[in-house]
PDB file of N, CA and C in Angstrom:
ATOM      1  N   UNK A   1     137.701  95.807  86.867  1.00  0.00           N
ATOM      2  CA  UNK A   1     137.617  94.397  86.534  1.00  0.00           C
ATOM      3  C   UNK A   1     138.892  93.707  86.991  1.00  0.00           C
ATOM      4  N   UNK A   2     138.933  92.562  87.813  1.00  0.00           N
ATOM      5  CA  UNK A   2     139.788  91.792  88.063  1.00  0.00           C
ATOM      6  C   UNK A   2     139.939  91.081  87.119  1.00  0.00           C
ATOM      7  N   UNK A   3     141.633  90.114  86.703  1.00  0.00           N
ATOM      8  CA  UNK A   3     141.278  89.505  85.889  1.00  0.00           C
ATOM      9  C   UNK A   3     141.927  87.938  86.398  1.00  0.00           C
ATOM     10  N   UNK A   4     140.689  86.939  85.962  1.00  0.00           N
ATOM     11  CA  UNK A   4     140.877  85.628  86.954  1.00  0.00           C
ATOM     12  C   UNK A   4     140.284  84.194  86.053  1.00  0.00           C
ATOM     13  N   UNK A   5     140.923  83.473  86.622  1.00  0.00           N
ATOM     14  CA  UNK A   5     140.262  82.126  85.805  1.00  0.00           C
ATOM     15  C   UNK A   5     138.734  82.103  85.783  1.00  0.00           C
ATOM     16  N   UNK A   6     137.958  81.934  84.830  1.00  0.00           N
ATOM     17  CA  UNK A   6     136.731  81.371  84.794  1.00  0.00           C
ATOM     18  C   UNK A   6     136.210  79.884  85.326  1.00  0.00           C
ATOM     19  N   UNK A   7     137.150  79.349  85.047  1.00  0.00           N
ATOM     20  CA  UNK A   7     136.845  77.970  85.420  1.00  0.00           C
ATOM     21  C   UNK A   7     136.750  77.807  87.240  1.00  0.00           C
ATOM     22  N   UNK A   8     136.581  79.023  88.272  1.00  0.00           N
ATOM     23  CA  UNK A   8     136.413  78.452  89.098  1.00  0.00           C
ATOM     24  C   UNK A   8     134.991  79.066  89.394  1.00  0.00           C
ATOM     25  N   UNK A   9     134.025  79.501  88.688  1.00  0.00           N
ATOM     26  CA  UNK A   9     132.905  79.765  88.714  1.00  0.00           C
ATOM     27  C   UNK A   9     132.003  78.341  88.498  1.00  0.00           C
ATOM     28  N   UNK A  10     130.935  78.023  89.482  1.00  0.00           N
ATOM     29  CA  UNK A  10     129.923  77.124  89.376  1.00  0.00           C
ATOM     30  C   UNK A  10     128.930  77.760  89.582  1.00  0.00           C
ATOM     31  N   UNK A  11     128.095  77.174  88.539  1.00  0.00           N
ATOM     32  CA  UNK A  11     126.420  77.270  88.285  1.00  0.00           C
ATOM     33  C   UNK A  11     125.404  76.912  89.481  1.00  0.00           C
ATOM     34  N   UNK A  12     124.847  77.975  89.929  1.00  0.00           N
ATOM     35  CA  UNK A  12     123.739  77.687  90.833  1.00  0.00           C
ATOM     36  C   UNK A  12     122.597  76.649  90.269  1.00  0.00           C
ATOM     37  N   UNK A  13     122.263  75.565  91.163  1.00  0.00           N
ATOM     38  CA  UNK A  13     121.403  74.785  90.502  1.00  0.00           C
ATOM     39  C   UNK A  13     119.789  75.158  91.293  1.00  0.00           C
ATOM     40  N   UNK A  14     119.093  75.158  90.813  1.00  0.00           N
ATOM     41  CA  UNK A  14     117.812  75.956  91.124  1.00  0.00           C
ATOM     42  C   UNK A  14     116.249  74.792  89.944  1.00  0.00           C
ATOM     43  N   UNK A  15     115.536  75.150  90.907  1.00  0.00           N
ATOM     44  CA  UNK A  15     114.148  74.105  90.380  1.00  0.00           C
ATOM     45  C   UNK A  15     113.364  75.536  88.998  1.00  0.00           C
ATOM     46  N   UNK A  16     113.255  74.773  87.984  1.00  0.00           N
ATOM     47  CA  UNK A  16     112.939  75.916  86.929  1.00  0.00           C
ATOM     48  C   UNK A  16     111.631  76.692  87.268  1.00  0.00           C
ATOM     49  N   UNK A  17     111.636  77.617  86.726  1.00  0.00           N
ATOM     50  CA  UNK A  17     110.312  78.756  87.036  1.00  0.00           C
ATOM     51  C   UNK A  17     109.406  77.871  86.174  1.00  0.00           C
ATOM     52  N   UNK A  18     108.541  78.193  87.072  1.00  0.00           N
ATOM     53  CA  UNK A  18     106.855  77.466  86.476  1.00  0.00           C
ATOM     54  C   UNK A  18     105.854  77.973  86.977  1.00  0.00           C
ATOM     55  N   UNK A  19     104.810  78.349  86.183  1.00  0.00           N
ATOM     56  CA  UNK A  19     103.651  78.708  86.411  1.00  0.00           C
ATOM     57  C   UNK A  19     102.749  77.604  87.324  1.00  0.00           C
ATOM     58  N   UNK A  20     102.437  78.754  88.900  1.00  0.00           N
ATOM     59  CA  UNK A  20     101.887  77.565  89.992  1.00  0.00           C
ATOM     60  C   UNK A  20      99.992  77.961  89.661  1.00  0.00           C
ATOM     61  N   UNK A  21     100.358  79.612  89.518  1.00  0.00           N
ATOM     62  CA  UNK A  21      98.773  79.739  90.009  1.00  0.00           C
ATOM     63  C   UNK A  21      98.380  81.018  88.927  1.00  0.00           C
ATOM     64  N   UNK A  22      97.159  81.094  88.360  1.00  0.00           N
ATOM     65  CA  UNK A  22      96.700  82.593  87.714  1.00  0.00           C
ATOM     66  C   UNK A  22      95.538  82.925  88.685  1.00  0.00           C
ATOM     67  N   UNK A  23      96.330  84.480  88.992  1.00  0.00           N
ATOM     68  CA  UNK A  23      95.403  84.853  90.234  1.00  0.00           C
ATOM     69  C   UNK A  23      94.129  86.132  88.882  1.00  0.00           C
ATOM     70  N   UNK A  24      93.481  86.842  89.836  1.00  0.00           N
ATOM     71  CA  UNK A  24      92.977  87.839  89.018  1.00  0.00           C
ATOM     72  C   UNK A  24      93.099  88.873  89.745  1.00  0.00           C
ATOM     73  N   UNK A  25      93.022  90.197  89.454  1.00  0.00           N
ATOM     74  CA  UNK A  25      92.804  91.392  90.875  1.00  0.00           C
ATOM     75  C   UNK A  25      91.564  90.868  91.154  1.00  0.00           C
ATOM     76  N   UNK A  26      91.585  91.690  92.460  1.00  0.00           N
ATOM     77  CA  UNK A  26      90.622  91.627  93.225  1.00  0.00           C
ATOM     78  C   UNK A  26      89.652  93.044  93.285  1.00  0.00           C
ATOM     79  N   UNK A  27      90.608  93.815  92.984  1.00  0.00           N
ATOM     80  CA  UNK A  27      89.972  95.454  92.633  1.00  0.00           C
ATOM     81  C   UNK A  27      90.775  96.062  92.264  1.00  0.00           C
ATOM     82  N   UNK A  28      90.260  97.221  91.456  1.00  0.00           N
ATOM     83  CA  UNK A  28      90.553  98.391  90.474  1.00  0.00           C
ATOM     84  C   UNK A  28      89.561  99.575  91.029  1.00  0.00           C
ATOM     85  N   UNK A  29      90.632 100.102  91.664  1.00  0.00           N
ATOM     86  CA  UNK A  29      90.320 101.579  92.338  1.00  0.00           C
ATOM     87  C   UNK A  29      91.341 102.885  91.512  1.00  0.00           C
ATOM     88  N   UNK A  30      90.443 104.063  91.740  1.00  0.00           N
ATOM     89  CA  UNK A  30      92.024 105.260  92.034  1.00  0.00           C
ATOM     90  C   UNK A  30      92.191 105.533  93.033  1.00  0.00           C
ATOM     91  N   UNK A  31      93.553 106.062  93.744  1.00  0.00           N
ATOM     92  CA  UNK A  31      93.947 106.513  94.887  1.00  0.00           C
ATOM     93  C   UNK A  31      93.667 108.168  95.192  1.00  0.00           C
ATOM     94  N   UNK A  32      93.992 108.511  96.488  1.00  0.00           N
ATOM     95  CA  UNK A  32      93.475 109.845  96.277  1.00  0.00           C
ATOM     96  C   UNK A  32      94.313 110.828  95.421  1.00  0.00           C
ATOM     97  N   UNK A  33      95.600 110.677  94.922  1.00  0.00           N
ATOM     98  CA  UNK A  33      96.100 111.045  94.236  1.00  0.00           C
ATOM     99  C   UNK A  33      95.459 110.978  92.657  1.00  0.00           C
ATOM    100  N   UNK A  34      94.748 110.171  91.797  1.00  0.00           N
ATOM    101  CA  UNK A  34      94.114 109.849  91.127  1.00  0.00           C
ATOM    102  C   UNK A  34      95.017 108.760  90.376  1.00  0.00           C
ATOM    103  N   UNK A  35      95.728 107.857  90.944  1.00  0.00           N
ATOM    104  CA  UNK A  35      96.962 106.713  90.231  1.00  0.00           C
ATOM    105  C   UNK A  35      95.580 105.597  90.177  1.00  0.00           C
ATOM    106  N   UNK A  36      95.208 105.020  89.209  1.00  0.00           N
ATOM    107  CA  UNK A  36      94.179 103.777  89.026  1.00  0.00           C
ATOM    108  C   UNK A  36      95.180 102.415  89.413  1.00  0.00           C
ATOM    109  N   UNK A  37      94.919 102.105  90.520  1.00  0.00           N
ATOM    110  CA  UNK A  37      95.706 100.813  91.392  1.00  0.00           C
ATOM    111  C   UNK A  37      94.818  99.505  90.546  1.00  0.00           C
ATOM    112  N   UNK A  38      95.443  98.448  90.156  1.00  0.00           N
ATOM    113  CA  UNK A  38      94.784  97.241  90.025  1.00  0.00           C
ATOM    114  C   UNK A  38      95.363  96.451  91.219  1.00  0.00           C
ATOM    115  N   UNK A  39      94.586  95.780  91.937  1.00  0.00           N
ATOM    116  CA  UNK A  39      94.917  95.648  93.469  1.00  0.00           C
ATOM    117  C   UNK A  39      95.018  93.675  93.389  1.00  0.00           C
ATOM    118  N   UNK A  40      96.326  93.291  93.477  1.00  0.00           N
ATOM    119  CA  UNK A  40      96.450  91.923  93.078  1.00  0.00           C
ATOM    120  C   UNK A  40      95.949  90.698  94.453  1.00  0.00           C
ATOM    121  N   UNK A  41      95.561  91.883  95.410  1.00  0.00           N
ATOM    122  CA  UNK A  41      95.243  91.302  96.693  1.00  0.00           C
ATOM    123  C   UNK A  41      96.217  90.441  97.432  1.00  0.00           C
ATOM    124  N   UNK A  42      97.718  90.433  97.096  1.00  0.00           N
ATOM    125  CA  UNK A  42      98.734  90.219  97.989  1.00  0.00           C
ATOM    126  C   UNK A  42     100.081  90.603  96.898  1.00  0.00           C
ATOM    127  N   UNK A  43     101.534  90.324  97.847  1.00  0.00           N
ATOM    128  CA  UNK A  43     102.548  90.483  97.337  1.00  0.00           C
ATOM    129  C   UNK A  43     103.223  89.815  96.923  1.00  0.00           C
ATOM    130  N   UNK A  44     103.328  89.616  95.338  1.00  0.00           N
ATOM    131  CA  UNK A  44     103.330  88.601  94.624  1.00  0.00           C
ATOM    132  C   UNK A  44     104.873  88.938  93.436  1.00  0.00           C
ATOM    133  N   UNK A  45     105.302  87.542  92.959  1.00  0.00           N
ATOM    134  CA  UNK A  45     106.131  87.711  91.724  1.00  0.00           C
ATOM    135  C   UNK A  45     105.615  87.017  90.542  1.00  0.00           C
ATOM    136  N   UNK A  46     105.416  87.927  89.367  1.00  0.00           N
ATOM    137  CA  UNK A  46     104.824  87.097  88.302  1.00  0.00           C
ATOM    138  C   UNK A  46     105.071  87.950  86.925  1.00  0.00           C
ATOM    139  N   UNK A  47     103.957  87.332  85.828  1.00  0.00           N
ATOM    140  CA  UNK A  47     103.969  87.978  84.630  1.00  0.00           C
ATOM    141  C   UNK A  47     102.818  88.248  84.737  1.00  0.00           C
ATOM    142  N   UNK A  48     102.463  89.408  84.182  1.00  0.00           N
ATOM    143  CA  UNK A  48     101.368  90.340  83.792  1.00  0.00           C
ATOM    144  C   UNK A  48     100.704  90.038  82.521  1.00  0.00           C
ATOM    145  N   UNK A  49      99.320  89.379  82.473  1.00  0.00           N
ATOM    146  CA  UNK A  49      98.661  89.398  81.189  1.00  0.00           C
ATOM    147  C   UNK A  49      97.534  90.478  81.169  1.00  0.00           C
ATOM    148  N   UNK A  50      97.405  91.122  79.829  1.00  0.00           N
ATOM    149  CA  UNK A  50      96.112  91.713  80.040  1.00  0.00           C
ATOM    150  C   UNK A  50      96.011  92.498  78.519  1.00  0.00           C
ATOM    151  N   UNK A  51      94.617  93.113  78.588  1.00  0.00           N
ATOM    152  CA  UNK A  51      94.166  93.904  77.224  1.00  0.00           C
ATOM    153  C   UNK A  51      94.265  95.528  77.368  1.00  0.00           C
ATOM    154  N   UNK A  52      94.396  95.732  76.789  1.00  0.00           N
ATOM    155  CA  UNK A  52      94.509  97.571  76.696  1.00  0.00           C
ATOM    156  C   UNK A  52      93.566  97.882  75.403  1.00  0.00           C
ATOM    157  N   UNK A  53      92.993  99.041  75.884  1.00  0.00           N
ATOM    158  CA  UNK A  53      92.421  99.510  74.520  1.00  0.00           C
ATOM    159  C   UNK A  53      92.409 101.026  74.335  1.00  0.00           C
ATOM    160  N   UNK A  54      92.770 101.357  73.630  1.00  0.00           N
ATOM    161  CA  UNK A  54      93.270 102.899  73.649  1.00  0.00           C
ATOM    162  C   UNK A  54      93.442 103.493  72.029  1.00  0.00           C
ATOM    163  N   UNK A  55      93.289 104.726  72.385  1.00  0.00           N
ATOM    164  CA  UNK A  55      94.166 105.499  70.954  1.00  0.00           C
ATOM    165  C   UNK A  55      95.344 105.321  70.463  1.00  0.00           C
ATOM    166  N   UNK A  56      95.802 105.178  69.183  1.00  0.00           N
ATOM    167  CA  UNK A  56      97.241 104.846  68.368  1.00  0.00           C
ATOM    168  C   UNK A  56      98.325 105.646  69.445  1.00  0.00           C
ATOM    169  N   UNK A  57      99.266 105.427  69.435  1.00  0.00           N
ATOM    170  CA  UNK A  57     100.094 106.415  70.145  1.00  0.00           C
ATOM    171  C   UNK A  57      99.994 106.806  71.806  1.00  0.00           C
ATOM    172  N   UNK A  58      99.181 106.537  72.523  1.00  0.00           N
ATOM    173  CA  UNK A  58      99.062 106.229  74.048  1.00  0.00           C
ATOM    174  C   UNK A  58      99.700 105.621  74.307  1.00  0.00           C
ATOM    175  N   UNK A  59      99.974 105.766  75.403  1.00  0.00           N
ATOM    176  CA  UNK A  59     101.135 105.225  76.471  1.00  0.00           C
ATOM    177  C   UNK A  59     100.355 104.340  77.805  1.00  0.00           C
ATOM    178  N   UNK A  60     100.591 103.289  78.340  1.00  0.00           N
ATOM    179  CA  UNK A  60     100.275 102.504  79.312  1.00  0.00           C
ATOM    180  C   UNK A  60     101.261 102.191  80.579  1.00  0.00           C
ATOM    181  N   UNK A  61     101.648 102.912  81.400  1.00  0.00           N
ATOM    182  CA  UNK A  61     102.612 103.001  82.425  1.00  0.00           C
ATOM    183  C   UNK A  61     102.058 102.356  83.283  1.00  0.00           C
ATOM    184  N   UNK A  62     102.572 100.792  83.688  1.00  0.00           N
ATOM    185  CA  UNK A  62     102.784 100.021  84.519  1.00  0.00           C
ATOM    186  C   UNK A  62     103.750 100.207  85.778  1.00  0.00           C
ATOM    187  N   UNK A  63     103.263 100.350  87.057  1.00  0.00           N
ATOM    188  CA  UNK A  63     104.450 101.126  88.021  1.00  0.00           C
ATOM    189  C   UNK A  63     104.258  99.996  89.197  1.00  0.00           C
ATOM    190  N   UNK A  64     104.783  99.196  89.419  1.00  0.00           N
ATOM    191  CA  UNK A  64     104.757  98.136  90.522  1.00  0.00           C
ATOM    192  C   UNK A  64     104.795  98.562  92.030  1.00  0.00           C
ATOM    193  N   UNK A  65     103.630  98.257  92.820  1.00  0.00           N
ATOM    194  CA  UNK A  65     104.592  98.685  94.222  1.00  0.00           C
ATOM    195  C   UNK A  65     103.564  97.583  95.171  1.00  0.00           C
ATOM    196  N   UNK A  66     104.651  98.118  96.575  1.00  0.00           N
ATOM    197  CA  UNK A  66     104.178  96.713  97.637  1.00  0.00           C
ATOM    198  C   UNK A  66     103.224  96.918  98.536  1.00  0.00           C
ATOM    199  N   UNK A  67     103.099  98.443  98.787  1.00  0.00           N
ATOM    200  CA  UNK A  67     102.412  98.978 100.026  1.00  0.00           C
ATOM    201  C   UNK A  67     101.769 100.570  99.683  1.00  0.00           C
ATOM    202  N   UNK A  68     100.787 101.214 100.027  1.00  0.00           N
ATOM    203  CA  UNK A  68     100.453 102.388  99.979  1.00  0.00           C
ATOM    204  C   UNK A  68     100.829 103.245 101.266  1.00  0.00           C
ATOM    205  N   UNK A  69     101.189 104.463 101.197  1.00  0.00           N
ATOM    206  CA  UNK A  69     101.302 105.444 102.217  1.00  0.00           C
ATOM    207  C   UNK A  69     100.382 105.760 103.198  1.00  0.00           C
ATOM    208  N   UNK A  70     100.310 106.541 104.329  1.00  0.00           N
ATOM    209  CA  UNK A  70      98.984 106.948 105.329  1.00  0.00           C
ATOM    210  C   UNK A  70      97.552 107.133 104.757  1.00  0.00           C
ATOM    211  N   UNK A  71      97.717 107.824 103.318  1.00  0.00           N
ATOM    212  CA  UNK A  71      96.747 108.366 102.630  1.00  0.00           C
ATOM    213  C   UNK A  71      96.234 107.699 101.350  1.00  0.00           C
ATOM    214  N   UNK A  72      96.957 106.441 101.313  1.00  0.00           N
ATOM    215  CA  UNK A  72      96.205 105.629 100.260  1.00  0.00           C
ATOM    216  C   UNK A  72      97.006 105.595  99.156  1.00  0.00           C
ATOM    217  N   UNK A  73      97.633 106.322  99.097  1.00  0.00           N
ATOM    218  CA  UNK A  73      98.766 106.793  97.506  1.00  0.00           C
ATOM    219  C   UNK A  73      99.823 105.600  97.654  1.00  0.00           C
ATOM    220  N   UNK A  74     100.041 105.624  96.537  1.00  0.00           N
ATOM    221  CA  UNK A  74     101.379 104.242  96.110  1.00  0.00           C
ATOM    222  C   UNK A  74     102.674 105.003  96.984  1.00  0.00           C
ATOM    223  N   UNK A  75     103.532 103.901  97.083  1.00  0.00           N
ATOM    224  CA  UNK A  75     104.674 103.826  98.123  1.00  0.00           C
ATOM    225  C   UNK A  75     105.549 103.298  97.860  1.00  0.00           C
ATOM    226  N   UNK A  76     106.542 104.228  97.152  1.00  0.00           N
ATOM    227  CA  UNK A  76     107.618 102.869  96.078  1.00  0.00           C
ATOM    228  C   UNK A  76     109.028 103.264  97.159  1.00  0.00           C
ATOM    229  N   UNK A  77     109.381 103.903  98.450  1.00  0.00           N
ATOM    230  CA  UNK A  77     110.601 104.050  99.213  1.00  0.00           C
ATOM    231  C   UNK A  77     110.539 103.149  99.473  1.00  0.00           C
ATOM    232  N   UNK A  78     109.821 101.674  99.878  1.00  0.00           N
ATOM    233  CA  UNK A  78     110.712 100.648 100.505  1.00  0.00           C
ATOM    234  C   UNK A  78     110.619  99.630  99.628  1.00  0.00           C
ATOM    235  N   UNK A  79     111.240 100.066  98.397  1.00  0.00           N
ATOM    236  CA  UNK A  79     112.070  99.509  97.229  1.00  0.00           C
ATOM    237  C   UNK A  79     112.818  99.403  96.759  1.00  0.00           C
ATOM    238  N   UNK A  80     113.561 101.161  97.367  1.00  0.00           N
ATOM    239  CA  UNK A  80     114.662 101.680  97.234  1.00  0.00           C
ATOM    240  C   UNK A  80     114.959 101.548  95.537  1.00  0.00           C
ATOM    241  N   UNK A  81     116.051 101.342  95.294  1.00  0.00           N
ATOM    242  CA  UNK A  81     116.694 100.985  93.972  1.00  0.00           C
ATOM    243  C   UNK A  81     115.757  99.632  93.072  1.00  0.00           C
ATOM    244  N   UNK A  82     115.149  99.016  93.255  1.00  0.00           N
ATOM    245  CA  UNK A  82     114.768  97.979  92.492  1.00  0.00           C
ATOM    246  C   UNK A  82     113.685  98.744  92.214  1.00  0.00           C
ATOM    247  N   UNK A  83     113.130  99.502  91.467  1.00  0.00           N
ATOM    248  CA  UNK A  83     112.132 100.143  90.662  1.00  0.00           C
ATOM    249  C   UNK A  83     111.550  99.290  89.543  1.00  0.00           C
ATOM    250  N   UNK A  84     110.632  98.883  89.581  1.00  0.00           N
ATOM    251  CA  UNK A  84     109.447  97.994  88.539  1.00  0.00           C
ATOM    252  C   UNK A  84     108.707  99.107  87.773  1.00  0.00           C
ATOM    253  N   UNK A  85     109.071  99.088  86.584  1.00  0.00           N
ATOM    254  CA  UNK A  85     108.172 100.151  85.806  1.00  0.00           C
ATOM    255  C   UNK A  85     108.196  99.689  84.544  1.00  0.00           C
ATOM    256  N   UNK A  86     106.705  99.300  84.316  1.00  0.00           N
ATOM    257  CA  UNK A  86     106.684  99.235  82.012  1.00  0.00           C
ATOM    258  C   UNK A  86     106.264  99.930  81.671  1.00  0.00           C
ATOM    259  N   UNK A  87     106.347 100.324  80.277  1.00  0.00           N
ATOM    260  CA  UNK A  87     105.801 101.372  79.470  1.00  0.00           C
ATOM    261  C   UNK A  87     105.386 100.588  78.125  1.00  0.00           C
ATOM    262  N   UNK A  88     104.187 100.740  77.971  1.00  0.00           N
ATOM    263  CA  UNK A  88     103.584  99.853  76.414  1.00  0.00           C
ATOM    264  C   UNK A  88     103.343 101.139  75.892  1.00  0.00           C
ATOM    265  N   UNK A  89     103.473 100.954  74.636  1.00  0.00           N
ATOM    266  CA  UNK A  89     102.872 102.270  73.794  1.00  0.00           C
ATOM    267  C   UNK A  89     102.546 101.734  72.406  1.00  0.00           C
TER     268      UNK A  89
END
């Protein structure tokens, strides 16, 4: 840690986040791996709404990615370090 005046830090000014559009998937497949893809039909930034219905104590692993491999399977290397992953339980 350097140590330095604060006061020469300025605030990025930026137009606030707002909801433009609610898309829906377009399909819900598994891959040949058996990963169940919900397929948002492009590459998108947003919030995730949805229902789950399951047994007490299940787990719901949300794993984000941009592109699939030769064989259809999810493809999270050209993400490198920014890894998108939820876990509801």
């Amino acid at each position: 840690m350097i140590p330095h005046s604060k006061t020469i830090l300025v605030p990025q000014e930026n137009e606030p986040v707002t909801k433009i559009e609610f898309i829906k998937p377009v399909q819900l497949w598994h891959t040949p791996d058996g990963e169940l893809v919900l397929d948002m039909g492009q590459n998108m930034v947003g919030w995730l709404l949805f229902e789950v219905r399951g047994q007490a104590g299940q787990t719901v692993e949300l794993i984000h990615a941009e592109v699939l491999d030769s064989q259809g399977n999810f493809y999270r290397e050209n993400i490198r370090a920014a890894q998108q992953l939820f876990n509801i339980r």
